[in-house]
Protein backbone atom coordinates (compact mmCIF):
# COMPACT_ATOMS: atom_id res chain seq x y z
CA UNK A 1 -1.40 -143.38 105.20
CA UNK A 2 -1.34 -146.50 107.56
CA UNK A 3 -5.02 -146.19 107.92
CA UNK A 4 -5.31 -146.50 103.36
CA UNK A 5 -5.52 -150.19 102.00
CA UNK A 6 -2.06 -151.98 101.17
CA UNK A 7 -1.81 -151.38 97.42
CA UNK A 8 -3.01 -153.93 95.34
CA UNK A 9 -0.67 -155.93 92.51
CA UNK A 10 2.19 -153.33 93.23
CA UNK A 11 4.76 -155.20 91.23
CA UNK A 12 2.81 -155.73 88.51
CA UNK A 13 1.81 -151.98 88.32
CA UNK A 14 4.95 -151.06 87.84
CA UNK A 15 5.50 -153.09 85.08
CA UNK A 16 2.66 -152.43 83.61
CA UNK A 17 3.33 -148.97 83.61
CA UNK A 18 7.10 -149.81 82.20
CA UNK A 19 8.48 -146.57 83.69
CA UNK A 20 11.19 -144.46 82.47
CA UNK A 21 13.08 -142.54 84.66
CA UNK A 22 12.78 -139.31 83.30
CA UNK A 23 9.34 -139.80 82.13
CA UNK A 24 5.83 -138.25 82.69
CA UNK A 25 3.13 -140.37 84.37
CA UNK A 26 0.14 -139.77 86.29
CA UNK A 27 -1.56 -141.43 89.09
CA UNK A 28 -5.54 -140.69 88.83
CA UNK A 29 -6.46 -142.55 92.01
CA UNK A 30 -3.97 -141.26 94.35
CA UNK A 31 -5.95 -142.18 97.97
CA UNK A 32 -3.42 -143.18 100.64
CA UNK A 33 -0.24 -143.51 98.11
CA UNK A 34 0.72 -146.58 98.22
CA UNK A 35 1.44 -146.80 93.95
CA UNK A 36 2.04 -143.26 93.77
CA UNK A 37 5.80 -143.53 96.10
CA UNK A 38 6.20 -146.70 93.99
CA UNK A 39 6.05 -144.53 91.10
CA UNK A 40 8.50 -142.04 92.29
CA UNK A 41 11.08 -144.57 93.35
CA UNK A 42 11.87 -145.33 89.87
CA UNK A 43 11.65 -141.60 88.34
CA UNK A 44 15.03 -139.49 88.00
CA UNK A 45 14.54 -135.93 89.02
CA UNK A 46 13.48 -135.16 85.31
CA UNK A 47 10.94 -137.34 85.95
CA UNK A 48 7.42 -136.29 86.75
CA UNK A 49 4.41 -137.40 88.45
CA UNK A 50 0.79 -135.94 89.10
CA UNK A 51 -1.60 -137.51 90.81
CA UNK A 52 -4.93 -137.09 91.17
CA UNK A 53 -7.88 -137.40 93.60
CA UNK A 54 -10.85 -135.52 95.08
CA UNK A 55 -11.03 -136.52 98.46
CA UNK A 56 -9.44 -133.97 101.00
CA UNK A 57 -8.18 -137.08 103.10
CA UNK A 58 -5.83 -138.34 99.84
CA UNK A 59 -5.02 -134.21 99.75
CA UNK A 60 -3.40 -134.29 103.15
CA UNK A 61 -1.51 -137.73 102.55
CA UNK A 62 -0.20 -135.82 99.19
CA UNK A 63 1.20 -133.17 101.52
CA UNK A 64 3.37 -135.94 103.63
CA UNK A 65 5.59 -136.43 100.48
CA UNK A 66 8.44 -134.27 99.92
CA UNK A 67 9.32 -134.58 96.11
CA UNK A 68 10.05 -132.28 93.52
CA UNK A 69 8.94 -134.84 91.07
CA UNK A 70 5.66 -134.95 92.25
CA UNK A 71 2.63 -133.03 92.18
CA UNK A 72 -0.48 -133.41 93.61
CA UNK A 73 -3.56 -132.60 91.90
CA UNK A 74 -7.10 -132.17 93.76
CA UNK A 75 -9.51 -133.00 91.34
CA UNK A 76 -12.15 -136.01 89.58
CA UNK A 77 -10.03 -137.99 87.17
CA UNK A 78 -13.05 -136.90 84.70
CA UNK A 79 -10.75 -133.42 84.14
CA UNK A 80 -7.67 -135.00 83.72
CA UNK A 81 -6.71 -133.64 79.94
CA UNK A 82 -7.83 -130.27 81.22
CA UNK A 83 -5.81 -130.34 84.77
CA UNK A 84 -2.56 -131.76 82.95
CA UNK A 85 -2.77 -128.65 80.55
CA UNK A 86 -3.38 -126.10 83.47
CA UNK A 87 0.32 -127.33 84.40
CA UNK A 88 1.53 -127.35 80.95
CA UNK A 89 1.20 -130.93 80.59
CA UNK A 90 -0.04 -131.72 76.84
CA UNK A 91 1.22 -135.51 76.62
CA UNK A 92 2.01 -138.34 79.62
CA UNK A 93 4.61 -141.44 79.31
CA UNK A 94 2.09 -143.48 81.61
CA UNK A 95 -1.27 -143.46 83.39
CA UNK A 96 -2.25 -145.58 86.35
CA UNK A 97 -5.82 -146.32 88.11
CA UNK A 98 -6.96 -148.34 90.89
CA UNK A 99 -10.33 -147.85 90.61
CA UNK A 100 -11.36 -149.19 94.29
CA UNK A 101 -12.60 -147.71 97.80
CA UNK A 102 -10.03 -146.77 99.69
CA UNK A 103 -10.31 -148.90 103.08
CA UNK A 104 -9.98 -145.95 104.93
CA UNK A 105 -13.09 -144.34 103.02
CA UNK A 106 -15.16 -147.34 104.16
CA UNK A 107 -14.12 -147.50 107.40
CA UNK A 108 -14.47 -143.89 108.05
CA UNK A 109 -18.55 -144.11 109.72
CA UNK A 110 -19.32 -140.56 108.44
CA UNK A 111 -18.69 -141.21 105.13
CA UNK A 112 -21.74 -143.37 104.72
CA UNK A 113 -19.65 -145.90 102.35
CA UNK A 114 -20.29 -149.06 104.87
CA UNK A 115 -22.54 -150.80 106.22
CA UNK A 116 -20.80 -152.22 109.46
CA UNK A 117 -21.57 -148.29 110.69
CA UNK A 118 -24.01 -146.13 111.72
CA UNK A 119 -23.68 -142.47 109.97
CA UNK A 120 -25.07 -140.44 107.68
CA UNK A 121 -26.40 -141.75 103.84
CA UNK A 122 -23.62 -139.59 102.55
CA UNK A 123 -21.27 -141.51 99.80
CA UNK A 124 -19.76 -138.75 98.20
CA UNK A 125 -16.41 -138.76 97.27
CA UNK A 126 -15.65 -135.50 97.26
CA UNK A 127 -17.56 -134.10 100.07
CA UNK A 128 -17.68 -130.46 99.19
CA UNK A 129 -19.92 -130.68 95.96
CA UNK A 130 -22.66 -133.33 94.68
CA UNK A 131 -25.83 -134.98 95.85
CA UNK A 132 -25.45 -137.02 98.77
CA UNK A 133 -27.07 -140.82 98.84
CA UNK A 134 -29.70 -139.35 101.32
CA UNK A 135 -30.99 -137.01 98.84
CA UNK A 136 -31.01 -139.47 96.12
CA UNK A 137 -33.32 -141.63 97.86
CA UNK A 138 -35.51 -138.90 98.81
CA UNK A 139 -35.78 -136.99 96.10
CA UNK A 140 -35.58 -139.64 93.01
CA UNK A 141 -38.94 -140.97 91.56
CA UNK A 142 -39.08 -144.67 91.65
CA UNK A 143 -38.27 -145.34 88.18
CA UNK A 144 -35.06 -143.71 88.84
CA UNK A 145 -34.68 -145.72 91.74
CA UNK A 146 -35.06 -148.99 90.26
CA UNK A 147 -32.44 -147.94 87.09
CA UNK A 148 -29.62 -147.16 89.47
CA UNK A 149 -30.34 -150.72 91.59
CA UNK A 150 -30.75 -153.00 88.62
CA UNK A 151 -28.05 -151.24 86.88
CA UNK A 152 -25.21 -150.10 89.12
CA UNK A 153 -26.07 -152.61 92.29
CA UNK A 154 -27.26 -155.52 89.58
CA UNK A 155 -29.93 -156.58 92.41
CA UNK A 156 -32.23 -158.83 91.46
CA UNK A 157 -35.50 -157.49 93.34
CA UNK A 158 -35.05 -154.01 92.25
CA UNK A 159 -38.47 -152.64 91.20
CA UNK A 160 -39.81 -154.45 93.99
CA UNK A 161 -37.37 -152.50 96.86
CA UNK A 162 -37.01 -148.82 94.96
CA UNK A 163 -41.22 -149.09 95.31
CA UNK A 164 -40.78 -149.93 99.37
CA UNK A 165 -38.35 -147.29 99.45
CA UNK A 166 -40.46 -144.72 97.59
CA UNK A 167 -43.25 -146.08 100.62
CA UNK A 168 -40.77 -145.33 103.10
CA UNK A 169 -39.59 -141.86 102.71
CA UNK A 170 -42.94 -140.70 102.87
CA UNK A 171 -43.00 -141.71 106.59
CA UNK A 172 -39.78 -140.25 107.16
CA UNK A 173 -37.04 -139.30 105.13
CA UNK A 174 -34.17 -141.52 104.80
CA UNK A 175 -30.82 -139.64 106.61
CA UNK A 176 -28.88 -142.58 108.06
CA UNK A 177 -27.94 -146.35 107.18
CA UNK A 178 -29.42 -147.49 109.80
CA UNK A 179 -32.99 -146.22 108.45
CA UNK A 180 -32.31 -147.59 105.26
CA UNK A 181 -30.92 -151.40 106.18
CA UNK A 182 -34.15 -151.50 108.11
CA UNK A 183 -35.70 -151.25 105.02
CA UNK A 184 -33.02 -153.61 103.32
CA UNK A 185 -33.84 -156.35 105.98
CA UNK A 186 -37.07 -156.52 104.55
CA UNK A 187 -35.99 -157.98 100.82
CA UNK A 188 -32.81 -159.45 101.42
CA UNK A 189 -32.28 -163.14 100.83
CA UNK A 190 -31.95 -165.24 103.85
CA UNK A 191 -28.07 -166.06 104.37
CA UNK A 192 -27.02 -163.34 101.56
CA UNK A 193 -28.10 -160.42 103.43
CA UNK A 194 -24.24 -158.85 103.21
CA UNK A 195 -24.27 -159.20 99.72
CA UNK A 196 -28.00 -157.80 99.36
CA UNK A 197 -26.66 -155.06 101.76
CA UNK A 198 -23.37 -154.20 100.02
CA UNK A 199 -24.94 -154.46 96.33
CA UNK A 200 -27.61 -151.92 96.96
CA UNK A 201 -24.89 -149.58 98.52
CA UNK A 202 -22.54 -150.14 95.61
CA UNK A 203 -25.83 -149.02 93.35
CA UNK A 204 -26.07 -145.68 95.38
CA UNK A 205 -22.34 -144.94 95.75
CA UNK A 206 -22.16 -145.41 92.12
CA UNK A 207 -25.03 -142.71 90.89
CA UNK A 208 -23.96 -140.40 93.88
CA UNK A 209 -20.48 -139.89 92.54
CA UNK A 210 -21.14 -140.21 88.97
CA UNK A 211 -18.76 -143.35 88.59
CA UNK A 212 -19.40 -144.87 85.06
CA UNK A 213 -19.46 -141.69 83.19
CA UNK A 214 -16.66 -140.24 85.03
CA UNK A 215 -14.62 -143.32 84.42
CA UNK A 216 -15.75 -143.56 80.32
CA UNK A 217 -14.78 -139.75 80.12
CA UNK A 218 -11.12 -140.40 81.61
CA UNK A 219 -11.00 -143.20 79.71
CA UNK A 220 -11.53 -141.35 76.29
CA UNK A 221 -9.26 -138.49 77.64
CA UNK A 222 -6.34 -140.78 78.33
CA UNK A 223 -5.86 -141.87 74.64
CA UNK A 224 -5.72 -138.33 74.02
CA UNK A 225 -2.60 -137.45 76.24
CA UNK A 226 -1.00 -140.97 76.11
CA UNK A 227 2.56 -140.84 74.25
CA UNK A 228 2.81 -143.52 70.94
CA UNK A 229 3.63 -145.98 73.15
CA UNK A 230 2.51 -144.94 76.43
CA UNK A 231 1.01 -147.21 78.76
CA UNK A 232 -2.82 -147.40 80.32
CA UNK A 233 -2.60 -149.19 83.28
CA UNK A 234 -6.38 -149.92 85.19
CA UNK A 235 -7.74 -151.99 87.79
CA UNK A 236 -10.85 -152.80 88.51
CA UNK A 237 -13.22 -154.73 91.52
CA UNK A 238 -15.98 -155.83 89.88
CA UNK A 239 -17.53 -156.19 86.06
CA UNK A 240 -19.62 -152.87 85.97
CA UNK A 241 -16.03 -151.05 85.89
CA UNK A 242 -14.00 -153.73 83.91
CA UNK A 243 -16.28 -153.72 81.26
CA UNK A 244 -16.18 -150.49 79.72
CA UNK A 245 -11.91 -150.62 80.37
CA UNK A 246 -11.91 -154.36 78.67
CA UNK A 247 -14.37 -152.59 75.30
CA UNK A 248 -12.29 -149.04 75.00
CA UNK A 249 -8.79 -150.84 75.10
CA UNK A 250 -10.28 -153.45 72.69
CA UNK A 251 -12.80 -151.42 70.44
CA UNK A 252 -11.99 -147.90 71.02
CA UNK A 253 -15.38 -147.17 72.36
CA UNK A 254 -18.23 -148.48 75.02
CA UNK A 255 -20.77 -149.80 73.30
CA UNK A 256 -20.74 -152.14 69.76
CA UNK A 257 -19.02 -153.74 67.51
CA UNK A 258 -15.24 -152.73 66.41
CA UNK A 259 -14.90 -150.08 63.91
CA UNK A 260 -12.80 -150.47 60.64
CA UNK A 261 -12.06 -147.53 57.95
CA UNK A 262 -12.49 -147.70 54.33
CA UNK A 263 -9.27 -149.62 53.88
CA UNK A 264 -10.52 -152.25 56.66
CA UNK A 265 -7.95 -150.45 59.16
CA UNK A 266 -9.02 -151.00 63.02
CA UNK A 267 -9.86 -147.72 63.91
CA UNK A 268 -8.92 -147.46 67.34
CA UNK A 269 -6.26 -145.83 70.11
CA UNK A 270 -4.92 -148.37 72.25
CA UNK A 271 -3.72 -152.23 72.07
CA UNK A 272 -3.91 -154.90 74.97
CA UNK A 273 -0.39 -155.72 76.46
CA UNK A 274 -2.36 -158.07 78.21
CA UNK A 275 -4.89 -160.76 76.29
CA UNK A 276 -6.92 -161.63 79.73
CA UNK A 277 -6.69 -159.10 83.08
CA UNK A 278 -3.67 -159.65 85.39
CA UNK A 279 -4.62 -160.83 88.75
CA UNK A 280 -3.40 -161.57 92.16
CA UNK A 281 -1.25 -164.06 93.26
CA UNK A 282 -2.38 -166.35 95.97
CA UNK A 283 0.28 -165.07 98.27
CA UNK A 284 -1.03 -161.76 98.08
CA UNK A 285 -4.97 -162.63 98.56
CA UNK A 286 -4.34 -164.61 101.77
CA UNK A 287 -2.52 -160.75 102.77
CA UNK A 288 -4.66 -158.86 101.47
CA UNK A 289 -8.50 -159.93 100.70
CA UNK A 290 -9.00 -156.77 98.46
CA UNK A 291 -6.66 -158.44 95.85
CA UNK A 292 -9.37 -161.38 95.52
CA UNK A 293 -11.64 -159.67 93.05
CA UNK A 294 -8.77 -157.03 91.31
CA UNK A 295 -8.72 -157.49 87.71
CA UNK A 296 -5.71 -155.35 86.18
CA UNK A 297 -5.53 -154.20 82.51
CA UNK A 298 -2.54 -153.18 80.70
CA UNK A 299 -3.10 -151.41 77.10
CA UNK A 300 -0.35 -149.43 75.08
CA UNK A 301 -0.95 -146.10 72.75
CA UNK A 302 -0.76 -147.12 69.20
């Protein structure tokens, strides 16, 4: 677990999450388990705790802890209703996310998640199922291309570089990073090319796995096994994921304006704890860079 990132606003997790000890609560992003033995500290042993997570790394971290409270779940968040009922689970006290790359993902070369390595254009987080980022770039047209660039990576010279990739492939097609950076080199802006680098990678990562609907399905599923008062606890790295967490705690939905019944009732599931995201202290950003960018969310069934 050593090798997993130092978990991010720990403290304020946990109070987010406002545990009671003999409560049910579910960690979706399990990864090295840094929040998840947090969690258990405060449980009694009627407590419970599930966590989730696809990756067969986080499976065989799960397996280090010894804890009849706790059960580990390998699975995509996007099934969490239907998991929690295969173990008889119909309604949850609390429900946390961290919704980042694990460090140990990134600096794993074979994973294809970083561009410090050389490895395979894989990106998948769950290794045994899915399209891998090499077949994305060979096989999508470059409309498609240019959507998931402008869209998920937000870069600015999209059409222009999903046409030079569409060029490329037919030359030879794309299997490591290295082959596609040396396209990347091409159209990155002088003294921004780790940005230019890490936003087109972000763009792939994001289609490969499915990220944004994935993360709007869990989100919708939550309200549905939340408690009245049970707590939604989510953090975020960057505005693509905060802002569909910020509209569903606030609206109820994705997309919109918010909805009102007949009797001018706000027709939604959840209410902010928190007006504006909880983030980092400066102590723990000059410990832990990761914390710079976290945005944390805190939302309560109604």
């Amino acid at each position: 677990m050593s090798e997993y990132h130092n978990p991010v606003m720990l403290k304020e997790c946990m109070d987010g999450l406002a545990i009671k000890a003999d409560g049910i609560y579910v960690d979706i992003t399990f990864g090295g388990g840094g929040h998840s033995k947090e969690i258990l500290k405060h449980l009694s042993e009627k407590g419970k705790l599930y966590a989730f997570d696809q990756d067969d790394e986080a499976r065989l971290n799960a397996e280090a802890i010894d804890n009849r409270s706790f059960t580990f779940i390998q699975t995509n968040f996007r099934n969490l209703k239907k998991f929690l009922r295969l173990h008889g689970v119909k309604k949850v006290d609390g429900i946390l996310g961290d919704l980042g790359v694990s460090s140990h993902q990134i600096n794993t070369a074979e994973r294809g998640f970083s561009t410090r390595f050389d490895g395979p254009l894989d990106m998948r987080m769950n290794q045994k199922q899915g399209v891998s980022a090499a077949e994305i770039l060979n096989t999508y047209d470059e409309r498609e291309l240019h959507r998931i660039l402008g869209q998920y990576g937000e870069v600015r010279n999209a059409k222009t570089l999903a046409a030079a990739l569409c060029s490329e492939r037919h030359l030879a097609p794309f299997e490591t990073i290295e082959q596609l950076l040396g396209v990347l080199r091409k159209f990155a802006p002088r003294r921004k090319e780790n940005r230019y680098f890490a936003q087109v990678f972000q763009g792939i990562r994001i289609e490969v796995n499915e990220e944004m609907k994935a993360l709007e399905e869990m989100l919708e599923q939550s309200a549905e096994v939340l408690n009245e008062k049970g707590r939604l606890v989510i953090m975020s790295y960057h505005s693509l994921e905060d802002r569909p967490v910020k509209n569903f705690i606030n609206k109820g939905k994705f997309h919109g304006e918010l909805e009102k019944d007949l009797y001018g009732n706000v027709s939604k599931p959840l209410q902010t704890i928190t007006r504006k995201p909880v983030t980092a202290s400066d102590d723990e950003i000059n410990e832990n860079n990761r914390a710079r960018s976290a945005k944390l969310r805190i939302a309560e069934k109604i």
